[in-house]
PDB file of N, CA and C in Angstrom:
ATOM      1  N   UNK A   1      20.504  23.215  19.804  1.00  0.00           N
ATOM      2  CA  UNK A   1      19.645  22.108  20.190  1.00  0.00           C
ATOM      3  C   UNK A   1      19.810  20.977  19.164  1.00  0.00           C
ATOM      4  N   UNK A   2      19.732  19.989  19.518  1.00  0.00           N
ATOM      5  CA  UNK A   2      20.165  18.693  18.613  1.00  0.00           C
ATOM      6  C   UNK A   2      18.418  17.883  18.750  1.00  0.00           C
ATOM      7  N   UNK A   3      18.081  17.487  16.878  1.00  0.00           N
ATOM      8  CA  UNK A   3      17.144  17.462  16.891  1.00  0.00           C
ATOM      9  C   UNK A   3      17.374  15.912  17.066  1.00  0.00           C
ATOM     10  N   UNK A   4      15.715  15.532  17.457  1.00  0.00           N
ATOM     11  CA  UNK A   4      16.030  14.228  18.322  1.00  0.00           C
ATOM     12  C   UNK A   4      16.186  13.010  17.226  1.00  0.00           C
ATOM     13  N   UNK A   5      16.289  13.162  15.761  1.00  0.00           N
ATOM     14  CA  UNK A   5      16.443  12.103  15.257  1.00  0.00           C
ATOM     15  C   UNK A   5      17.922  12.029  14.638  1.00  0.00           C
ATOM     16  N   UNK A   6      19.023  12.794  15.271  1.00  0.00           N
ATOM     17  CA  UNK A   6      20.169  12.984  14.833  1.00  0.00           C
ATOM     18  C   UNK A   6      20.863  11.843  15.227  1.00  0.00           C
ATOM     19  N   UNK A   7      20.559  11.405  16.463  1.00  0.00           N
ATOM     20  CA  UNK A   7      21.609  10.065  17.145  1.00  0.00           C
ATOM     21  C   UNK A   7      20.972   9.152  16.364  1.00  0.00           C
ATOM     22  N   UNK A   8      20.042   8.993  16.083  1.00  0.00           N
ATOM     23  CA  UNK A   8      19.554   8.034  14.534  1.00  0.00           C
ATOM     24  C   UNK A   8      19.989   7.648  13.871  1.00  0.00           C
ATOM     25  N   UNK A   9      20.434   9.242  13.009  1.00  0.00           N
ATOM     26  CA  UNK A   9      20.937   9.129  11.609  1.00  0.00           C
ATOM     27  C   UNK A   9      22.456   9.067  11.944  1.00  0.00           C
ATOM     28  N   UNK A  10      22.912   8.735  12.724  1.00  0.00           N
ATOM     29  CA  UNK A  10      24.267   8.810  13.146  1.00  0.00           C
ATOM     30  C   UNK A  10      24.726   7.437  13.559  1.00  0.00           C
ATOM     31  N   UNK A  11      24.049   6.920  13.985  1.00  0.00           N
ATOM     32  CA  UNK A  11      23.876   4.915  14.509  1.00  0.00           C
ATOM     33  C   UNK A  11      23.880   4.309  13.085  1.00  0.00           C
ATOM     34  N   UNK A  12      22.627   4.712  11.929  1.00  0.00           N
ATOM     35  CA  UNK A  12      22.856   4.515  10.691  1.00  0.00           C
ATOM     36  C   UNK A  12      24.075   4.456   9.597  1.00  0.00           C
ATOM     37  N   UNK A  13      24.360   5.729   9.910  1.00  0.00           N
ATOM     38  CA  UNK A  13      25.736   5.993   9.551  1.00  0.00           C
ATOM     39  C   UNK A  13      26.770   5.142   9.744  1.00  0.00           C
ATOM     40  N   UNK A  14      27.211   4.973  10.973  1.00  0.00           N
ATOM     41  CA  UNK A  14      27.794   3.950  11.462  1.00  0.00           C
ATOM     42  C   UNK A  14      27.829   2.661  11.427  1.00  0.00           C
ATOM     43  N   UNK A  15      26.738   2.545  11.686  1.00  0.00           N
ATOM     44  CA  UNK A  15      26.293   0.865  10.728  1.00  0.00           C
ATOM     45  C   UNK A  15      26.389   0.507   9.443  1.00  0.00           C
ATOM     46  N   UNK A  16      26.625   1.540   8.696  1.00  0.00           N
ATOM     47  CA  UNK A  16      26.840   1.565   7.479  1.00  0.00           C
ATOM     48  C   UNK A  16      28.480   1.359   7.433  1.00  0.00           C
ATOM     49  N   UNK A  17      29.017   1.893   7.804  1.00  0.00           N
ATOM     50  CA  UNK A  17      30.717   2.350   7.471  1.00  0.00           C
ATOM     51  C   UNK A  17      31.117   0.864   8.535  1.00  0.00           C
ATOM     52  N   UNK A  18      30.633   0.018   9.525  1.00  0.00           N
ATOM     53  CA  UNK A  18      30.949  -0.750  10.088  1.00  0.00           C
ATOM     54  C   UNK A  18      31.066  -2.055   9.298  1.00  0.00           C
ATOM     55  N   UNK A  19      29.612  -2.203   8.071  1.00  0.00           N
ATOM     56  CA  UNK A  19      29.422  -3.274   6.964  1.00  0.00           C
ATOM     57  C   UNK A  19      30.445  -3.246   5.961  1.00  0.00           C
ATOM     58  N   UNK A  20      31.037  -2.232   5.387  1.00  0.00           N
ATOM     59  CA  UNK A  20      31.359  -1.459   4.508  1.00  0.00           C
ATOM     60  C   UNK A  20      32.950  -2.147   5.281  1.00  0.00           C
ATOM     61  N   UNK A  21      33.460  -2.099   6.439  1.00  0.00           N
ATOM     62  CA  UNK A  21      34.661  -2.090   6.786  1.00  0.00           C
ATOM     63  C   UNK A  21      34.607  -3.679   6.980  1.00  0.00           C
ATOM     64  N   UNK A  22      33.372  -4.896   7.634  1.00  0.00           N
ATOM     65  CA  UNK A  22      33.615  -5.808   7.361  1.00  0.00           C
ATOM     66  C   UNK A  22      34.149  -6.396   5.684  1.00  0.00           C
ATOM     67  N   UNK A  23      33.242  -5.783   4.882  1.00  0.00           N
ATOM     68  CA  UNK A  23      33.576  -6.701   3.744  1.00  0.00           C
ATOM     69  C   UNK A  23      35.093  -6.001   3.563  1.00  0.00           C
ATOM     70  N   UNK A  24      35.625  -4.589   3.635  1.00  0.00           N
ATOM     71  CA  UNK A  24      36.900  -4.705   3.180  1.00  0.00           C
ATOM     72  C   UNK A  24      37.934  -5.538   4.029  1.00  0.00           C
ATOM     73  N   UNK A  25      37.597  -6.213   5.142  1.00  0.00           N
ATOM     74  CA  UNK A  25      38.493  -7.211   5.598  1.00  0.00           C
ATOM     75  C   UNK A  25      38.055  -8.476   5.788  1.00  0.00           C
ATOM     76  N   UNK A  26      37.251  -8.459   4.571  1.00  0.00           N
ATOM     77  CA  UNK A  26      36.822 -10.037   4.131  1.00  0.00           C
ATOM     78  C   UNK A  26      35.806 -10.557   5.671  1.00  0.00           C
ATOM     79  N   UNK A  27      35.654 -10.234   5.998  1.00  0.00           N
ATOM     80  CA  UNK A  27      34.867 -10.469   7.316  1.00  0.00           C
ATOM     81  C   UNK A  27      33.970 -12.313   6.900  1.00  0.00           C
ATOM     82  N   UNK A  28      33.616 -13.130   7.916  1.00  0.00           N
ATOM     83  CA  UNK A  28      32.904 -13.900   7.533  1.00  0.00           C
ATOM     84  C   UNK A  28      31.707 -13.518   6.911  1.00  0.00           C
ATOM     85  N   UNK A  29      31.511 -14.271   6.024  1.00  0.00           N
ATOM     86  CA  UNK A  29      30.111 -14.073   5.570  1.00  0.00           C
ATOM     87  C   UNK A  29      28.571 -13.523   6.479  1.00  0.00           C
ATOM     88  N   UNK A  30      28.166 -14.267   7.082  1.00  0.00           N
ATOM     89  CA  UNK A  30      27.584 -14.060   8.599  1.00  0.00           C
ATOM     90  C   UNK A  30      27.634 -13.150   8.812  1.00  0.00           C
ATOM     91  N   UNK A  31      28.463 -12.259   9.683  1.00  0.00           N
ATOM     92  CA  UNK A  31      29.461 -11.030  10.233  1.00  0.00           C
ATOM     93  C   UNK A  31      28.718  -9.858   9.587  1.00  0.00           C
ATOM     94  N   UNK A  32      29.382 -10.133   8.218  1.00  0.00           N
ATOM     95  CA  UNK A  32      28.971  -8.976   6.630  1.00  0.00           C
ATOM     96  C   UNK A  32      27.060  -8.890   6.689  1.00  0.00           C
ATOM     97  N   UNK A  33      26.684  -9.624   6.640  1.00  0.00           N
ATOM     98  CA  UNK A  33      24.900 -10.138   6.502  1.00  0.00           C
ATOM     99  C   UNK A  33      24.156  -9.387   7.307  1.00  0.00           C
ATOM    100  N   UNK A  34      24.735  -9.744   8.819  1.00  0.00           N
ATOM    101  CA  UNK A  34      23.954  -9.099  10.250  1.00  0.00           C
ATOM    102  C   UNK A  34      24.514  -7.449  10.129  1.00  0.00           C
ATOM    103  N   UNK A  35      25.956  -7.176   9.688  1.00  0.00           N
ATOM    104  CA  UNK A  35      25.704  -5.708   9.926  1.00  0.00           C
ATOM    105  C   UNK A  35      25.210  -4.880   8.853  1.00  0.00           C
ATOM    106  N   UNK A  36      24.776  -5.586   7.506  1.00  0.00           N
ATOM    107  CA  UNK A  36      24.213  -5.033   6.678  1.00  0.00           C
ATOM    108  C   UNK A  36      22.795  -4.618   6.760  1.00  0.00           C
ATOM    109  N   UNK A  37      22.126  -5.889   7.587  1.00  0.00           N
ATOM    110  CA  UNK A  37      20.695  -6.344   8.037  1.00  0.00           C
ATOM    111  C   UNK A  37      20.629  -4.931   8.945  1.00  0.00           C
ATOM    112  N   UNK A  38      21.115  -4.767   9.969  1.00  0.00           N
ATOM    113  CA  UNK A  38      21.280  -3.304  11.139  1.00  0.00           C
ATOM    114  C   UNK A  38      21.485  -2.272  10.149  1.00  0.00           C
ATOM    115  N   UNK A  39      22.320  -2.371   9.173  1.00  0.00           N
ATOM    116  CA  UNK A  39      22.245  -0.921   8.689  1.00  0.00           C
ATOM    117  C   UNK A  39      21.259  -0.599   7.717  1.00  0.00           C
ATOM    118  N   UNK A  40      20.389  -1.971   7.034  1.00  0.00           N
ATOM    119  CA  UNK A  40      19.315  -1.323   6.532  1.00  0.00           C
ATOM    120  C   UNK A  40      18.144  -1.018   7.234  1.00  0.00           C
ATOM    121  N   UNK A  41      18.661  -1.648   8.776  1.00  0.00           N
ATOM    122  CA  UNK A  41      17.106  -1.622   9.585  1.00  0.00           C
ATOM    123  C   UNK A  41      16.827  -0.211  10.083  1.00  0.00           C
ATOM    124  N   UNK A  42      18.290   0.308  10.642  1.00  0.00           N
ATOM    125  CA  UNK A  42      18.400   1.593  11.164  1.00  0.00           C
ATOM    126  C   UNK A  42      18.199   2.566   9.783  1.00  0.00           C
ATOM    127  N   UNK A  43      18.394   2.476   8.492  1.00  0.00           N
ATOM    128  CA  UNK A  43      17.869   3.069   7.490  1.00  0.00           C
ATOM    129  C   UNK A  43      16.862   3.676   7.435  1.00  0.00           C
ATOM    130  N   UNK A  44      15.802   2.140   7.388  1.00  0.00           N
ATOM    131  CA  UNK A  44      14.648   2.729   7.426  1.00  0.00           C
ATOM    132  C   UNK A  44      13.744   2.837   8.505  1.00  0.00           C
ATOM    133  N   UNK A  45      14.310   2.499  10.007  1.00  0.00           N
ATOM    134  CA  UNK A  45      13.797   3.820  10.976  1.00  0.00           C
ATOM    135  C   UNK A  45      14.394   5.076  10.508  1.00  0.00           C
ATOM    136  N   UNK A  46      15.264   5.902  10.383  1.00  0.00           N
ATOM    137  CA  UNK A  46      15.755   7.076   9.991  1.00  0.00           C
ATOM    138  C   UNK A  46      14.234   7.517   8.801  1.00  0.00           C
ATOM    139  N   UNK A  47      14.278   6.819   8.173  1.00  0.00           N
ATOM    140  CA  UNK A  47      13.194   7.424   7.147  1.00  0.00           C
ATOM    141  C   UNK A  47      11.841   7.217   7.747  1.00  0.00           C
ATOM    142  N   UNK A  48      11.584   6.519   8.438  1.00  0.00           N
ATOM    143  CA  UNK A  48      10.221   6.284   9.072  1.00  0.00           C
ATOM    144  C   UNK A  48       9.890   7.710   9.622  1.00  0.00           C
ATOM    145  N   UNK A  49      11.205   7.850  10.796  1.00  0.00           N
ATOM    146  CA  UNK A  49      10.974   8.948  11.826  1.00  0.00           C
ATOM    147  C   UNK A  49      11.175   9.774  11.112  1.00  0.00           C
ATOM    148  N   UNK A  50      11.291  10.246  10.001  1.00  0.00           N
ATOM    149  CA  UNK A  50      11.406  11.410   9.407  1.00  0.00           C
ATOM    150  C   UNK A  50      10.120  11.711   8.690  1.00  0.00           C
ATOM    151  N   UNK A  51       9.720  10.436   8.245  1.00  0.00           N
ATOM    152  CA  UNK A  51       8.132  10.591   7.739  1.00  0.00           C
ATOM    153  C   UNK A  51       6.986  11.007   8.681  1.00  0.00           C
ATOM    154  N   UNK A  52       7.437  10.406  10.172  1.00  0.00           N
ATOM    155  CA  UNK A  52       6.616  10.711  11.055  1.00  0.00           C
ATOM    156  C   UNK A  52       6.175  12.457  11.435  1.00  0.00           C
ATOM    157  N   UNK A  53       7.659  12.812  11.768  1.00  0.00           N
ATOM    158  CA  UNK A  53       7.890  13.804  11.491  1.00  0.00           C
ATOM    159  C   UNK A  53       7.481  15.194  10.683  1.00  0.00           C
ATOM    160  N   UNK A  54       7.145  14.291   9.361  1.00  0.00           N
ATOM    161  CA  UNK A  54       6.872  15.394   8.589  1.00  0.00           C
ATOM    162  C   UNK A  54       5.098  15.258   8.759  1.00  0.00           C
ATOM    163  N   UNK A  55       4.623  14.484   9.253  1.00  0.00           N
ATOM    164  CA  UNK A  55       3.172  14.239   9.464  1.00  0.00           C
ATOM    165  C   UNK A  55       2.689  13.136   8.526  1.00  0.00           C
ATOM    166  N   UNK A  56       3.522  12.669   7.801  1.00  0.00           N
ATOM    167  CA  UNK A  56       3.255  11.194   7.056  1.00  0.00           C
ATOM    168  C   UNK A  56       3.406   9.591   7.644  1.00  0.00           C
ATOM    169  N   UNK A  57       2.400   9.289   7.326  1.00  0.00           N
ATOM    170  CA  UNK A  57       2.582   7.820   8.161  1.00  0.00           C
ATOM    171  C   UNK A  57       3.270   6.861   7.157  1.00  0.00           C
ATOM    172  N   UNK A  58       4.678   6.160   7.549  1.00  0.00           N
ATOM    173  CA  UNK A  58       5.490   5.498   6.995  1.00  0.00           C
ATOM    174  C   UNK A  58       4.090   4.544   6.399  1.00  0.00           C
ATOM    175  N   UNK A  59       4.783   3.296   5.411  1.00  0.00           N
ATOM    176  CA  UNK A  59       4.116   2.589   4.595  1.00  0.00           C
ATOM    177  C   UNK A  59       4.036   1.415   5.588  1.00  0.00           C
ATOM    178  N   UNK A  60       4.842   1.016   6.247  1.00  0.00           N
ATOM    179  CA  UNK A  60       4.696   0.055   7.643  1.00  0.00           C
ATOM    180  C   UNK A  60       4.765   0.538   9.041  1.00  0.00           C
ATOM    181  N   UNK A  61       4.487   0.331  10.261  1.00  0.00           N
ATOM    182  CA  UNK A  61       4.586   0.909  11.073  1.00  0.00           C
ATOM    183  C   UNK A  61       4.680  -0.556  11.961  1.00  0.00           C
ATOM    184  N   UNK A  62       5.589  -0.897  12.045  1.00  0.00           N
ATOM    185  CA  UNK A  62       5.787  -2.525  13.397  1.00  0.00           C
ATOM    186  C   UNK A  62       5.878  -1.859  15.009  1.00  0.00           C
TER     187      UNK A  62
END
């Protein structure tokens, strides 16, 4: 069974290694910014839903 915050942490992931691959090909500035912005956003949903999870209410909740 695949727990439901795995495609999460996996979008994260990805968003990460996607920023990570703009700047190694110099990507516009812009470009680099927005997929950094997504990969810290999907970050910290990953940690939210994990806080949720554990029965802790994240420090923001939008």
């Amino acid at each position: 069974m695949v727990e439901a915050g795995e495609p999460l942490i996996q979008q994260a992931i990805d968003a990460m290694r996607e920023y990570h691959q703009a700047e190694d090909r110099s990507a516009p500035p812009e470009e680099a910014e927005r997929l950094r912005l997504l990969a810290d956003s999907l970050y910290q949903a990953v940690i939210d839903y994990q806080l949720i999870q554990a029965g802790r209410a994240p420090a923001t909740i939008q």
